[in-house]
N, C-alpha and C. Protein backbone atom coordinates (compact mmCIF):
# COMPACT_ATOMS: atom_id res chain seq x y z
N UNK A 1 0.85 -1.17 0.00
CA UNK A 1 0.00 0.00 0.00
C UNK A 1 0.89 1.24 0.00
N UNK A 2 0.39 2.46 -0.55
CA UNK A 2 1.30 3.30 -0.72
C UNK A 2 1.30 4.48 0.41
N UNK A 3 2.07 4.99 0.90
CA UNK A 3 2.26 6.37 1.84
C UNK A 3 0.87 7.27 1.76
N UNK A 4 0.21 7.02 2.63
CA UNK A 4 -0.64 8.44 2.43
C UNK A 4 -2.64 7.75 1.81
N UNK A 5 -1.95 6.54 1.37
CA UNK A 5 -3.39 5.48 0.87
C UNK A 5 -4.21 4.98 2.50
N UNK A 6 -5.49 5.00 2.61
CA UNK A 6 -5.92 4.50 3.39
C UNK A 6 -6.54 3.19 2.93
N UNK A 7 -6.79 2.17 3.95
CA UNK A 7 -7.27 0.71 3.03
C UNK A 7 -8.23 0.98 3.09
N UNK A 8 -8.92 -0.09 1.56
CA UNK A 8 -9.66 0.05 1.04
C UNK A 8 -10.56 1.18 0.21
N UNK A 9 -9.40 2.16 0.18
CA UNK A 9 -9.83 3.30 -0.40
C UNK A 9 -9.54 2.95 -2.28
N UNK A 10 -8.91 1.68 -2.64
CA UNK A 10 -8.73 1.65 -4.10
C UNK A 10 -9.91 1.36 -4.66
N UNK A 11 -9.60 2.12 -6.09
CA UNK A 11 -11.21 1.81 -6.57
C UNK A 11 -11.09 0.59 -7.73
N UNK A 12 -12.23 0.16 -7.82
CA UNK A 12 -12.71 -1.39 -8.09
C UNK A 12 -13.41 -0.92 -9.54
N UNK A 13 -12.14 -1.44 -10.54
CA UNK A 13 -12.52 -0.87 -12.22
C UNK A 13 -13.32 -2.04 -12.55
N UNK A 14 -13.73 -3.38 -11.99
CA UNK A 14 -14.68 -4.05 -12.51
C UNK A 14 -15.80 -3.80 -12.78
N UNK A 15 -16.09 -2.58 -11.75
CA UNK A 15 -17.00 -2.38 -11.40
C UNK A 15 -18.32 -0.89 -12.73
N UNK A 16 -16.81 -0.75 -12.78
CA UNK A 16 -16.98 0.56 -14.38
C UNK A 16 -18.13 -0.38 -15.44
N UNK A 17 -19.00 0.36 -16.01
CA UNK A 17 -20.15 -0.25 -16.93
C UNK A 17 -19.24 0.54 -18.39
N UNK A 18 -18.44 -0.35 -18.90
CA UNK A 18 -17.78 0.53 -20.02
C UNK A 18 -18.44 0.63 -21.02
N UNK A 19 -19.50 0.22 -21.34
CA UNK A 19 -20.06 0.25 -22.67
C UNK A 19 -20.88 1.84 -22.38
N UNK A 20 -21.27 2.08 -20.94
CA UNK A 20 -22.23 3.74 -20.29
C UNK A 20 -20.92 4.81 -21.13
N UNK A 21 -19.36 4.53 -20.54
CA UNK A 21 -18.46 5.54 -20.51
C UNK A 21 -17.92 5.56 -21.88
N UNK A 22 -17.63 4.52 -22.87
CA UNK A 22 -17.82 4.68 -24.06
C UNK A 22 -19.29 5.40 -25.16
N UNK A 23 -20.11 5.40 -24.79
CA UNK A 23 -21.56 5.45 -24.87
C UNK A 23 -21.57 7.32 -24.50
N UNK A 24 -21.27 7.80 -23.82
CA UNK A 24 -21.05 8.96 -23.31
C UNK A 24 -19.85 9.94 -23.98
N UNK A 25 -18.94 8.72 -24.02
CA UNK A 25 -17.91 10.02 -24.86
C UNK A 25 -18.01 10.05 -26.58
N UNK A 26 -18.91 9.72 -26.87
CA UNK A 26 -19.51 9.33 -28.31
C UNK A 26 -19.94 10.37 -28.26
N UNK A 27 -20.95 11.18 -27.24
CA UNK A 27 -22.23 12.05 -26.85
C UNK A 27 -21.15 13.05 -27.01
N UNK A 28 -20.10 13.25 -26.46
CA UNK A 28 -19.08 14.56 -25.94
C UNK A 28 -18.75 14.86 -27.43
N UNK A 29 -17.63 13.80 -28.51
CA UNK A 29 -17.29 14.15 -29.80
C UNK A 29 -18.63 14.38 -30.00
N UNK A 30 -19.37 14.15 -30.38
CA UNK A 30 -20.58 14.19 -31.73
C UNK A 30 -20.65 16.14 -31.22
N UNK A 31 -21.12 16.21 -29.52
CA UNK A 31 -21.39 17.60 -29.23
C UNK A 31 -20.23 18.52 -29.31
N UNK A 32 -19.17 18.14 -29.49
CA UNK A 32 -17.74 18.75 -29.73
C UNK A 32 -18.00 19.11 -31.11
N UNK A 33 -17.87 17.98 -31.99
CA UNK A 33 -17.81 18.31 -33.67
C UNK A 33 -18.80 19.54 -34.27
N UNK A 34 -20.51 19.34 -33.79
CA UNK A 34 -21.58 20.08 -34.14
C UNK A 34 -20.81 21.92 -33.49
N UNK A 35 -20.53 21.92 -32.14
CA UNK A 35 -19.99 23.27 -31.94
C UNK A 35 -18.85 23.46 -32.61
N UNK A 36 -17.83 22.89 -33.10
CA UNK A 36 -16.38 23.22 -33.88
C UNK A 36 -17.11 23.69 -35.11
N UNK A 37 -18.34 22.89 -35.68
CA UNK A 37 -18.54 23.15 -36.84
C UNK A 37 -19.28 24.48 -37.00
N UNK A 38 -19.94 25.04 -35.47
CA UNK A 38 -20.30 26.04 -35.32
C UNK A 38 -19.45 27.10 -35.48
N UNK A 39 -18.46 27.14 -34.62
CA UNK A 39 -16.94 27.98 -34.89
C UNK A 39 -16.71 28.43 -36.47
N UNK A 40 -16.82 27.41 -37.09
CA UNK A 40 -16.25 27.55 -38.35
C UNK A 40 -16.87 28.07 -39.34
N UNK A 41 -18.69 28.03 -39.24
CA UNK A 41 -19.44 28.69 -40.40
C UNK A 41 -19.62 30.36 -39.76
N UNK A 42 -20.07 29.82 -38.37
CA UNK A 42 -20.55 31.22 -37.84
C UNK A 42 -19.43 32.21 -37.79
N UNK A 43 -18.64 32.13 -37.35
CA UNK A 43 -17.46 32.95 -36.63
C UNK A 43 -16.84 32.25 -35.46
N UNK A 44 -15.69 32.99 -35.20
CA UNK A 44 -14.72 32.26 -33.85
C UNK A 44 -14.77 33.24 -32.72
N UNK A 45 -16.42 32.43 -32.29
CA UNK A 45 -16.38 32.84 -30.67
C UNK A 45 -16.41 31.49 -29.96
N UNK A 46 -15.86 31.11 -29.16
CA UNK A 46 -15.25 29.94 -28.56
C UNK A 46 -16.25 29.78 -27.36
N UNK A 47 -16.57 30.74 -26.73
CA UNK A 47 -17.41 30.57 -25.73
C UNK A 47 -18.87 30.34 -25.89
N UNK A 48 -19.52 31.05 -27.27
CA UNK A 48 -20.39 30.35 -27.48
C UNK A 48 -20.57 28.57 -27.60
N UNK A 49 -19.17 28.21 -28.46
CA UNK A 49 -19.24 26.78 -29.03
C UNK A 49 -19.36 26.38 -27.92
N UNK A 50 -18.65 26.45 -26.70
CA UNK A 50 -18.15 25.75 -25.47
C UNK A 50 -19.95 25.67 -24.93
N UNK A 51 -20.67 26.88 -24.71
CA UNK A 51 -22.00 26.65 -24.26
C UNK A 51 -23.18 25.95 -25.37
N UNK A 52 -22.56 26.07 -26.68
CA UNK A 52 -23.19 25.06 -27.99
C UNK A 52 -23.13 23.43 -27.68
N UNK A 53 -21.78 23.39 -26.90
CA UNK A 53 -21.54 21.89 -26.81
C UNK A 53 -21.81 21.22 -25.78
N UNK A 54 -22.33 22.05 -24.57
CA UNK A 54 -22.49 21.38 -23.29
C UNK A 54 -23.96 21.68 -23.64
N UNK A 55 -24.57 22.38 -23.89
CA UNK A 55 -26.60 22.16 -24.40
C UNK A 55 -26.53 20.68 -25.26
N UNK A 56 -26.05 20.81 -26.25
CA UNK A 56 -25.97 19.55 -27.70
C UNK A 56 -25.49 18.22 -26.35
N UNK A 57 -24.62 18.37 -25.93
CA UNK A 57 -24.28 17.08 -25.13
C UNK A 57 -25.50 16.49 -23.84
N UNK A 58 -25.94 17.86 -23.20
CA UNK A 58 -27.17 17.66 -22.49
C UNK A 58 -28.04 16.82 -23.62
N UNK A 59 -28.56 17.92 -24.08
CA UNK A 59 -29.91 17.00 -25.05
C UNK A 59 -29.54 15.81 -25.61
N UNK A 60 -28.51 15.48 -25.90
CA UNK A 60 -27.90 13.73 -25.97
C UNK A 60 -27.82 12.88 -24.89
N UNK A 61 -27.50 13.19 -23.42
CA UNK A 61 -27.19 12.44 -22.47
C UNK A 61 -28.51 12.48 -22.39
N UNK A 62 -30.00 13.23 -22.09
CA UNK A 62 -31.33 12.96 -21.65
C UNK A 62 -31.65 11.64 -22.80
N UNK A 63 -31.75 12.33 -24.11
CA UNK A 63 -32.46 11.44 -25.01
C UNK A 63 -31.83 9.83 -24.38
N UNK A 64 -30.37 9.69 -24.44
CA UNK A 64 -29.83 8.52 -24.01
C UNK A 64 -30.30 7.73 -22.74
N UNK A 65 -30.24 8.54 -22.09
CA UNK A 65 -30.82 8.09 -20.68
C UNK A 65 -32.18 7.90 -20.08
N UNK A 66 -33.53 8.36 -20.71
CA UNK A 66 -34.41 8.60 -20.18
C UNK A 66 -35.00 7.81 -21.08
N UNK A 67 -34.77 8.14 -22.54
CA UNK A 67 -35.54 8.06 -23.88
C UNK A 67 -35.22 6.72 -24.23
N UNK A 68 -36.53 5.40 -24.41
CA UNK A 68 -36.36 3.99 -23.87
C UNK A 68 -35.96 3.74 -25.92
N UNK A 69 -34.95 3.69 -26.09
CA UNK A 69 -34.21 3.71 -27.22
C UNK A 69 -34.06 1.93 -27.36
N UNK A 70 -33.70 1.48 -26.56
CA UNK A 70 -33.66 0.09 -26.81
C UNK A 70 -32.22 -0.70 -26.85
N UNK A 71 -31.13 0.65 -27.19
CA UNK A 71 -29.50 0.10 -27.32
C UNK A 71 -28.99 -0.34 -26.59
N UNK A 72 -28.07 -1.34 -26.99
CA UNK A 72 -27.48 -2.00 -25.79
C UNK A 72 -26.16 -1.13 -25.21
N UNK A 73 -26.45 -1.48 -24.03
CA UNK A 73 -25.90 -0.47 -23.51
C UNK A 73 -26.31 0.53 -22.74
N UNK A 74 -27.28 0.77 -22.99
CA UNK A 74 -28.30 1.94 -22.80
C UNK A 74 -28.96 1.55 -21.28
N UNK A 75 -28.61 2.36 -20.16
CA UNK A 75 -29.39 2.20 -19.32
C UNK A 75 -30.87 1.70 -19.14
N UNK A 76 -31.12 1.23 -17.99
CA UNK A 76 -32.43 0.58 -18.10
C UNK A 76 -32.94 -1.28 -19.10
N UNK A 77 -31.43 -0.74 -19.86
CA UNK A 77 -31.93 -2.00 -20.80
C UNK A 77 -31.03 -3.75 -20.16
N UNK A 78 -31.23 -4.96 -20.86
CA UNK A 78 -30.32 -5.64 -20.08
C UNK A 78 -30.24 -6.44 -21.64
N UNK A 79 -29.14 -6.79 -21.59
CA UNK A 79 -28.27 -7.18 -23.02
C UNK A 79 -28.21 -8.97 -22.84
């Protein structure tokens, strides 16, 4: 154990649902790309894109999460 670690404080990566955290950063590029692409027709204001991409990523994480889509993967569902 290392200097300064208390036990049982390591965290347990089995436990990670990787298909949610892959599934999610799909949501981040797709809402990344749509605001870059915003940058680029509209003009280069950065702070808009940055608040373009966290709305676009919201309205992706709800639809994903709430919205009974059926994917595997997809919360609520069992594969």
């Amino acid at each position: 154990m290392k200097r300064g670690q208390k036990e049982g404080s390591r965290m347990d990566w089995s436990i990670i649902d990787w298909h949610i955290v892959v599934a999610q950063g799909v949501l981040v590029f797709i809402s990344a790309l749509i605001a870059n692409l915003f940058v680029v027709l509209v003009g280069d204001n950065r702070v808009v894109a940055a608040l373009l991409a966290a709305l676009i990523f919201c309205a992706l994480f709800v639809v994903w999460t709430y919205y009974p889509l059926g994917l595997p993967g997809q919360p609520g569902t069992h594969t």
